[in-house]
N, C-alpha and C. Protein backbone atom coordinates (compact mmCIF):
# COMPACT_ATOMS: atom_id res chain seq x y z
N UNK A 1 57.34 -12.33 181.37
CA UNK A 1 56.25 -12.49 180.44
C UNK A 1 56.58 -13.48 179.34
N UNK A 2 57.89 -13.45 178.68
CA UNK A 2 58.23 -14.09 177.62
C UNK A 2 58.02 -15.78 178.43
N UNK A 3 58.79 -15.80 179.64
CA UNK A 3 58.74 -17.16 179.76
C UNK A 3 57.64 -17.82 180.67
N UNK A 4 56.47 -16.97 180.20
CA UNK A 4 55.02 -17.55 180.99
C UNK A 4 54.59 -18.08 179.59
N UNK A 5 54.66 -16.96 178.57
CA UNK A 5 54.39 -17.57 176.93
C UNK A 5 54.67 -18.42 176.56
N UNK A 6 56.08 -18.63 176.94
CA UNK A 6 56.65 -20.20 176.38
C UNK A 6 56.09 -21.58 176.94
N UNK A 7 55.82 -21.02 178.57
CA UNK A 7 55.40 -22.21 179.16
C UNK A 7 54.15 -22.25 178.65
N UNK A 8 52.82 -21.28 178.26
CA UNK A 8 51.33 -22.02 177.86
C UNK A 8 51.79 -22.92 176.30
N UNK A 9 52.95 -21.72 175.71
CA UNK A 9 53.60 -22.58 174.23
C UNK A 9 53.37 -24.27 174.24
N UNK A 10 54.31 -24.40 175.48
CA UNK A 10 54.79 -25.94 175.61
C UNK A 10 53.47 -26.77 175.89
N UNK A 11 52.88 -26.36 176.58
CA UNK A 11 51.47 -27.18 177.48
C UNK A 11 50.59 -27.36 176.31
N UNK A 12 50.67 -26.20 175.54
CA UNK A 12 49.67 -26.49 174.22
C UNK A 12 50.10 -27.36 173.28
N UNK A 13 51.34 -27.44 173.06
CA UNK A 13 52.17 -28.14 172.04
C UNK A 13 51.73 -30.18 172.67
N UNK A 14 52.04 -29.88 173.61
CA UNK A 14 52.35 -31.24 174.57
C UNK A 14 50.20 -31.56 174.03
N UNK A 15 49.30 -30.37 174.24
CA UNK A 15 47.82 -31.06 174.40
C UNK A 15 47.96 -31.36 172.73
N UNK A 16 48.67 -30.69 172.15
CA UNK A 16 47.78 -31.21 170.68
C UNK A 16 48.72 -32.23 169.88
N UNK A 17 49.86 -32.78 171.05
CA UNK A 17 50.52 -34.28 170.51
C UNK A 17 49.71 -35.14 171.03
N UNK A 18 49.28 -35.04 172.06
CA UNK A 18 48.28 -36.28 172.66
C UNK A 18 47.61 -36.26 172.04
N UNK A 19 46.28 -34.84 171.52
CA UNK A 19 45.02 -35.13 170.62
C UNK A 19 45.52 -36.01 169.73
N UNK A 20 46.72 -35.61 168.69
CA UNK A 20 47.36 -36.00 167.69
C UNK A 20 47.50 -37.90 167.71
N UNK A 21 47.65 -37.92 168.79
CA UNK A 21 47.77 -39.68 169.07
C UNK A 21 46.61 -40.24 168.88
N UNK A 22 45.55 -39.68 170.41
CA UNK A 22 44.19 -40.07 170.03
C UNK A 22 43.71 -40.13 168.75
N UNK A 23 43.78 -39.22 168.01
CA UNK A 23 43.07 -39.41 166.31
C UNK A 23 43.69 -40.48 165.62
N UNK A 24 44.81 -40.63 165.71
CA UNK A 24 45.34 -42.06 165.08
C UNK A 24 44.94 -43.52 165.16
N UNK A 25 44.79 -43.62 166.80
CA UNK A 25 43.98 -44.68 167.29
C UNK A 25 42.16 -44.76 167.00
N UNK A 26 42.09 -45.53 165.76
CA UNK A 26 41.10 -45.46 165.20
C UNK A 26 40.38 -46.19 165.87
N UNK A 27 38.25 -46.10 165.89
CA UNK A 27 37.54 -47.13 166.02
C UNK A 27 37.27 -47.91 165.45
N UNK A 28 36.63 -48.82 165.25
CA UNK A 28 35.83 -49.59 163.71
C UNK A 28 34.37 -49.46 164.04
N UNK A 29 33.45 -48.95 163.09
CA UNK A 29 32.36 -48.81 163.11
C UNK A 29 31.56 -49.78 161.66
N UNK A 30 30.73 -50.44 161.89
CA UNK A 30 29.87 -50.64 161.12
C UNK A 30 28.75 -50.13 161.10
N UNK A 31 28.42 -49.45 159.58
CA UNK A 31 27.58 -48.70 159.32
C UNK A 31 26.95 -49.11 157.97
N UNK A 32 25.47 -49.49 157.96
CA UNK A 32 24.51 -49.61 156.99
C UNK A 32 23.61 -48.33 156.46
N UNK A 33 24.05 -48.31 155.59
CA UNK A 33 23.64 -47.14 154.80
C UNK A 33 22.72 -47.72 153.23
N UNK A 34 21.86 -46.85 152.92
CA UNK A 34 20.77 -47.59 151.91
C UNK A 34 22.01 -47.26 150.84
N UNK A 35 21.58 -48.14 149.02
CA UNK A 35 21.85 -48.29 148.40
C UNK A 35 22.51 -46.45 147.80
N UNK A 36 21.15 -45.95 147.96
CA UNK A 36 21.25 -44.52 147.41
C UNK A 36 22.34 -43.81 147.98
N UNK A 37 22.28 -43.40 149.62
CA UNK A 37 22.85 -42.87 150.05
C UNK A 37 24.28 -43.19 149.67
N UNK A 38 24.73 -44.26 149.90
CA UNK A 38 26.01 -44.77 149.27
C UNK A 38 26.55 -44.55 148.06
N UNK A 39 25.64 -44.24 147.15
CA UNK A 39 26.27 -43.66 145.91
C UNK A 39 26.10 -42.26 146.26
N UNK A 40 25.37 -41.56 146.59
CA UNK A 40 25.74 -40.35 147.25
C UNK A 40 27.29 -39.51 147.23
N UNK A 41 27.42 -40.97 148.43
CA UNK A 41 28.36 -40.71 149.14
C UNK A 41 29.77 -40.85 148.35
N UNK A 42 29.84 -41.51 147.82
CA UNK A 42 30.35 -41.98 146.39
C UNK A 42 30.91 -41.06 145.53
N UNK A 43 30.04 -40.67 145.14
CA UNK A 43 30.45 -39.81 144.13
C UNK A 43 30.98 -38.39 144.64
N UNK A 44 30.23 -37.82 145.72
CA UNK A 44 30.87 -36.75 146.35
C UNK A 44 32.07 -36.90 146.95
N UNK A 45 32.73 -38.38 147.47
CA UNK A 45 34.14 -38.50 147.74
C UNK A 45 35.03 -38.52 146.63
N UNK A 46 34.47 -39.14 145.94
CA UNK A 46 35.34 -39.07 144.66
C UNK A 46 35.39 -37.69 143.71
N UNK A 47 34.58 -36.96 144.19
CA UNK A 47 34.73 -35.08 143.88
C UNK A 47 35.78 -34.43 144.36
N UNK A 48 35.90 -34.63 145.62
CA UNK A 48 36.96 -34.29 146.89
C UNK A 48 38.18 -34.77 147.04
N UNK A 49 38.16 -36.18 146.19
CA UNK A 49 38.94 -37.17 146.07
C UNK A 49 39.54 -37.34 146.97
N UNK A 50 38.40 -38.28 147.71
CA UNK A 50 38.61 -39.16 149.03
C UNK A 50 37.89 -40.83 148.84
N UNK A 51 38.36 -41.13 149.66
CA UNK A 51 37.72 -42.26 149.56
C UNK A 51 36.05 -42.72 150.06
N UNK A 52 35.28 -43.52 149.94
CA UNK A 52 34.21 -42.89 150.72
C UNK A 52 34.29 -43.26 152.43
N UNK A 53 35.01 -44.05 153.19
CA UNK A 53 35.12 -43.97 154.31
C UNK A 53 35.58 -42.18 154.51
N UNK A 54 36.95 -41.98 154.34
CA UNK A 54 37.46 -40.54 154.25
C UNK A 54 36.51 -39.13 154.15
N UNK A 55 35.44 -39.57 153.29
CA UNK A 55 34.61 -38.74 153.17
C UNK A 55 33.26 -38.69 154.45
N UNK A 56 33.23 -39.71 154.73
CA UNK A 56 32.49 -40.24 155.74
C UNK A 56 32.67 -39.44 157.22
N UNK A 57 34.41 -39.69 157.24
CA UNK A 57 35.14 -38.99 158.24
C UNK A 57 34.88 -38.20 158.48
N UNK A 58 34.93 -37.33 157.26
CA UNK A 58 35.37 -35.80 157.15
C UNK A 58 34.32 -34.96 157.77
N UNK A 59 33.09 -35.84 157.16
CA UNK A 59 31.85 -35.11 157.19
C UNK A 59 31.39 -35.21 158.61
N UNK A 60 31.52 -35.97 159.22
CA UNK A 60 31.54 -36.15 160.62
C UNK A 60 32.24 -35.00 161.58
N UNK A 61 33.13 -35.00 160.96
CA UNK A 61 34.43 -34.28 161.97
C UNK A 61 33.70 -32.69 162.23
N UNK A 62 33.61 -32.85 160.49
CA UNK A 62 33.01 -30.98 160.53
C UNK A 62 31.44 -30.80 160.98
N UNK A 63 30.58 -31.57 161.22
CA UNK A 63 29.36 -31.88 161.45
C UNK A 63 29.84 -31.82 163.18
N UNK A 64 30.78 -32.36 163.51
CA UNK A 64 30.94 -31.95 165.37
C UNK A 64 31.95 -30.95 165.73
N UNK A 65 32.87 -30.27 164.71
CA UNK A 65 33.39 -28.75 164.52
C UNK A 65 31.98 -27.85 164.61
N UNK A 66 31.22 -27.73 163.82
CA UNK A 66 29.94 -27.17 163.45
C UNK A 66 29.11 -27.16 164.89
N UNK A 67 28.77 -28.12 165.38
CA UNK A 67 27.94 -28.19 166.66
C UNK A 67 28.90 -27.35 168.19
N UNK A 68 30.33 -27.76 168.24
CA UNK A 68 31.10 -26.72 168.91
C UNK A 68 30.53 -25.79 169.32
N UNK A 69 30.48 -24.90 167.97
CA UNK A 69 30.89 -23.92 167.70
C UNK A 69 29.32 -23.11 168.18
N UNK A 70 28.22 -23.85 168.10
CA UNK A 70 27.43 -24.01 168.06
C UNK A 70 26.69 -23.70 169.79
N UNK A 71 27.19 -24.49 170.00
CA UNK A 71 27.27 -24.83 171.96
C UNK A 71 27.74 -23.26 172.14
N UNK A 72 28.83 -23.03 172.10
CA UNK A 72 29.65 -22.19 172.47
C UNK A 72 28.94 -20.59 171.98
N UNK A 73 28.38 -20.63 171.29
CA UNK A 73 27.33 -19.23 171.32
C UNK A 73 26.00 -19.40 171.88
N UNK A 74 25.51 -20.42 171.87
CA UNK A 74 24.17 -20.53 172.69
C UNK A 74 24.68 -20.26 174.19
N UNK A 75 25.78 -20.78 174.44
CA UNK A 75 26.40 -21.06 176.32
C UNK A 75 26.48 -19.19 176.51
N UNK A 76 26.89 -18.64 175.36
CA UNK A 76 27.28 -17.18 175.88
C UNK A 76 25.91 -16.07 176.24
């Protein structure tokens, strides 16, 4: 038992160095956003104290954490 644990241990360790890579390897996106929204955005990064790309990120990331999670109780 111990060394079936270790082995999902390792396999998981090994999936979330690869994720870990993938996230590094960034895209470049250009994105037009109105005047407003941008100060928006602005000022709420600089609340969080991020930058506003960073904030941009963030909000994204958890906006497709959120939908997951989302899927995954409608699927049940």
């Amino acid at each position: 038992m111990i060394i079936e644990k270790n082995k999902t241990d390792i396999e998981k360790n090994k999936t979330d160095i690869e994720k870990n890579k993938k996230d590094k390897e960034k895209k470049q996106l250009l994105l037009r956003l109105s005047s407003s929204l941008w100060e928006e955005l602005a000022s709420w990064a600089e609340d969080d104290f991020r930058s506003i790309n960073g904030q941009i990120e963030y909000l994204l990331h958890e906006c497709v954490k959120k939908r997951k999670k989302t899927s995954k109780k409608s699927a049940e």
